[in-house]
C-alpha atoms as a PDB file:
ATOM      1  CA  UNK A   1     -40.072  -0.236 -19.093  1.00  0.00           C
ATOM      2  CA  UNK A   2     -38.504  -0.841 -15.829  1.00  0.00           C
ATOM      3  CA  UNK A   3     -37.242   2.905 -14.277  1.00  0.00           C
ATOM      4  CA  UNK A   4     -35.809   1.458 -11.361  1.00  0.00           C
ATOM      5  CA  UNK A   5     -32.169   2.206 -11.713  1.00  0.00           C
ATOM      6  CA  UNK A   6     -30.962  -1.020 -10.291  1.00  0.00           C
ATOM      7  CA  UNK A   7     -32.979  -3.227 -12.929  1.00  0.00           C
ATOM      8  CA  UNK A   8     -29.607  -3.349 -15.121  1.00  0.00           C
ATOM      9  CA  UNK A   9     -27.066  -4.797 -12.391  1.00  0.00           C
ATOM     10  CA  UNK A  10     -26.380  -8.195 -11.983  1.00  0.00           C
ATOM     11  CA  UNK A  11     -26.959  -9.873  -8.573  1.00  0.00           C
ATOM     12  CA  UNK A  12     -24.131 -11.689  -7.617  1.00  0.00           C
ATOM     13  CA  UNK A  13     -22.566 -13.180  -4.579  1.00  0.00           C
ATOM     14  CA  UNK A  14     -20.139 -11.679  -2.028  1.00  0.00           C
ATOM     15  CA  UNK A  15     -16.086 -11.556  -2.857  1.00  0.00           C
ATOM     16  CA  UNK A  16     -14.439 -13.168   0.262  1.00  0.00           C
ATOM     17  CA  UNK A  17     -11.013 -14.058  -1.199  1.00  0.00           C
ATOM     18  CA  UNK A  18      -9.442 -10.773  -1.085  1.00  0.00           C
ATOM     19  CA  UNK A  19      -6.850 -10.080   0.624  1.00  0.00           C
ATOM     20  CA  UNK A  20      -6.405  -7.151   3.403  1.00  0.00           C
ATOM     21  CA  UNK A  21      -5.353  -3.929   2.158  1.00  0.00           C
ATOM     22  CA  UNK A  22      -1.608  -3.538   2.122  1.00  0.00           C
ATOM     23  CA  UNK A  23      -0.893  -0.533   4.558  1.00  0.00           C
ATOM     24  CA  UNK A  24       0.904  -0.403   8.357  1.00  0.00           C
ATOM     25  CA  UNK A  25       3.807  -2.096   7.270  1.00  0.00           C
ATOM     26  CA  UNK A  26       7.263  -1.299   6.883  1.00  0.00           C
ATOM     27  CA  UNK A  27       7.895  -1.335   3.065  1.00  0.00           C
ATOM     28  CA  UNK A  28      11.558  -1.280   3.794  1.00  0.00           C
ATOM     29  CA  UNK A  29      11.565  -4.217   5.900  1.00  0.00           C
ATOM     30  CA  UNK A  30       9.846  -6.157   3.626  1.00  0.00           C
ATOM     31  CA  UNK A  31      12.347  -5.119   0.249  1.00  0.00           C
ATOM     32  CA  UNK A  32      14.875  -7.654   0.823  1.00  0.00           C
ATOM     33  CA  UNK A  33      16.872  -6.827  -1.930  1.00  0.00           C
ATOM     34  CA  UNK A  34      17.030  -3.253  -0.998  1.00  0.00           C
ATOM     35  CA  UNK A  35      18.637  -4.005   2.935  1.00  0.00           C
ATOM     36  CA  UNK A  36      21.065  -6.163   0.256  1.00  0.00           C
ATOM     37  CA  UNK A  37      22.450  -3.516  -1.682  1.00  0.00           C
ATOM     38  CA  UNK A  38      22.094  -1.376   2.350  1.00  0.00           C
ATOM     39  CA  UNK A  39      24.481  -3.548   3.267  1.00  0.00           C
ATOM     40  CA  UNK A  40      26.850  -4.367  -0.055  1.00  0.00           C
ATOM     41  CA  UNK A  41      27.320  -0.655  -0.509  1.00  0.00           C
ATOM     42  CA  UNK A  42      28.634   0.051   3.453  1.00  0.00           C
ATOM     43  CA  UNK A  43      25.176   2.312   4.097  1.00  0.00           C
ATOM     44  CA  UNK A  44      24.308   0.211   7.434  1.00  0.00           C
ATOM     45  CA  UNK A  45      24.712   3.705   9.042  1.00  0.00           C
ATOM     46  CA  UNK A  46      21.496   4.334   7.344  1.00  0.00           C
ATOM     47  CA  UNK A  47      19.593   1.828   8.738  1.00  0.00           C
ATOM     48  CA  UNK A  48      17.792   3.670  11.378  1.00  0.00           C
ATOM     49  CA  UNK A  49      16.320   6.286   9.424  1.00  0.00           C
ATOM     50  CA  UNK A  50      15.698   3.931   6.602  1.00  0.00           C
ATOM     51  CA  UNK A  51      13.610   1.736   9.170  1.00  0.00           C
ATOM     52  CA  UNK A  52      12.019   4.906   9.990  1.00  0.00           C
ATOM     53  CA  UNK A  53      11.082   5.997   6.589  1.00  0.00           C
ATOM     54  CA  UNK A  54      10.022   2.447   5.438  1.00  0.00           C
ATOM     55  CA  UNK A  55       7.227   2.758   8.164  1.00  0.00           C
ATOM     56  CA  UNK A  56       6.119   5.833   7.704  1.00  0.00           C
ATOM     57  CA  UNK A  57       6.027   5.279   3.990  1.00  0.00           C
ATOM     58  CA  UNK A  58       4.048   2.015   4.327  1.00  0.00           C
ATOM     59  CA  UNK A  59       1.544   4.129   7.444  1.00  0.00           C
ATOM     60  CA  UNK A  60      -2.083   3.651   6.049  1.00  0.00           C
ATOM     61  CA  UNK A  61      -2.797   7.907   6.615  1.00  0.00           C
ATOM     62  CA  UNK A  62       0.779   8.079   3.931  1.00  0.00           C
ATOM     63  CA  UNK A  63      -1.155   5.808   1.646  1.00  0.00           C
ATOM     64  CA  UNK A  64      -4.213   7.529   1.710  1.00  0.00           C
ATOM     65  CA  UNK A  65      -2.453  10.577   0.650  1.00  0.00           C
ATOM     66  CA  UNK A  66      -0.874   8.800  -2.082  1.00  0.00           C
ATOM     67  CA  UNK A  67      -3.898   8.034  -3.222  1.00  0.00           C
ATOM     68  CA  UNK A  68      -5.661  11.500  -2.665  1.00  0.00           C
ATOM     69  CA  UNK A  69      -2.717  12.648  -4.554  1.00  0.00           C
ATOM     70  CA  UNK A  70      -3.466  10.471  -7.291  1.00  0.00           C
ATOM     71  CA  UNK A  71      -6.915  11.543  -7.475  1.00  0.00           C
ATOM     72  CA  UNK A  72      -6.404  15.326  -7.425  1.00  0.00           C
ATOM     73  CA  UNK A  73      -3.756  16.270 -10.015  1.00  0.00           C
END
């Protein structure tokens, strides 16, 4: 019997089609339908601070505490 730990796992080859991780972006920017309905419902006014929020909210330190968040319930 084999007591090396790593006698059970597969050898396989590297993943390379993966994309980026999705952080430092401005997740209101990139909801189209959401600057829609901005603009529909006369809330323009709001565009500067939603700009604002949209890239802090997308900020890769935000996400991380998302996912810290997540994590630790």
């Amino acid at each position: 019997m084999d007591n090396n730990n790593n006698a059970y796992f597969a050898q396989t080859h590297e993943v390379k089609n993966q994309p980026p991780a999705l952080e430092n972006y401005n997740v209101y920017q990139q909801d189209i339908a959401l600057q829609e309905a901005v603009g529909r419902e006369d809330a323009a006014w709001a565009n500067d601070d939603l700009l604002n929020f949209g890239q802090a909210a997308g900020s890769s330190k935000i996400i991380e505490l998302g996912a810290q968040a997540n994590e630790n319930k």
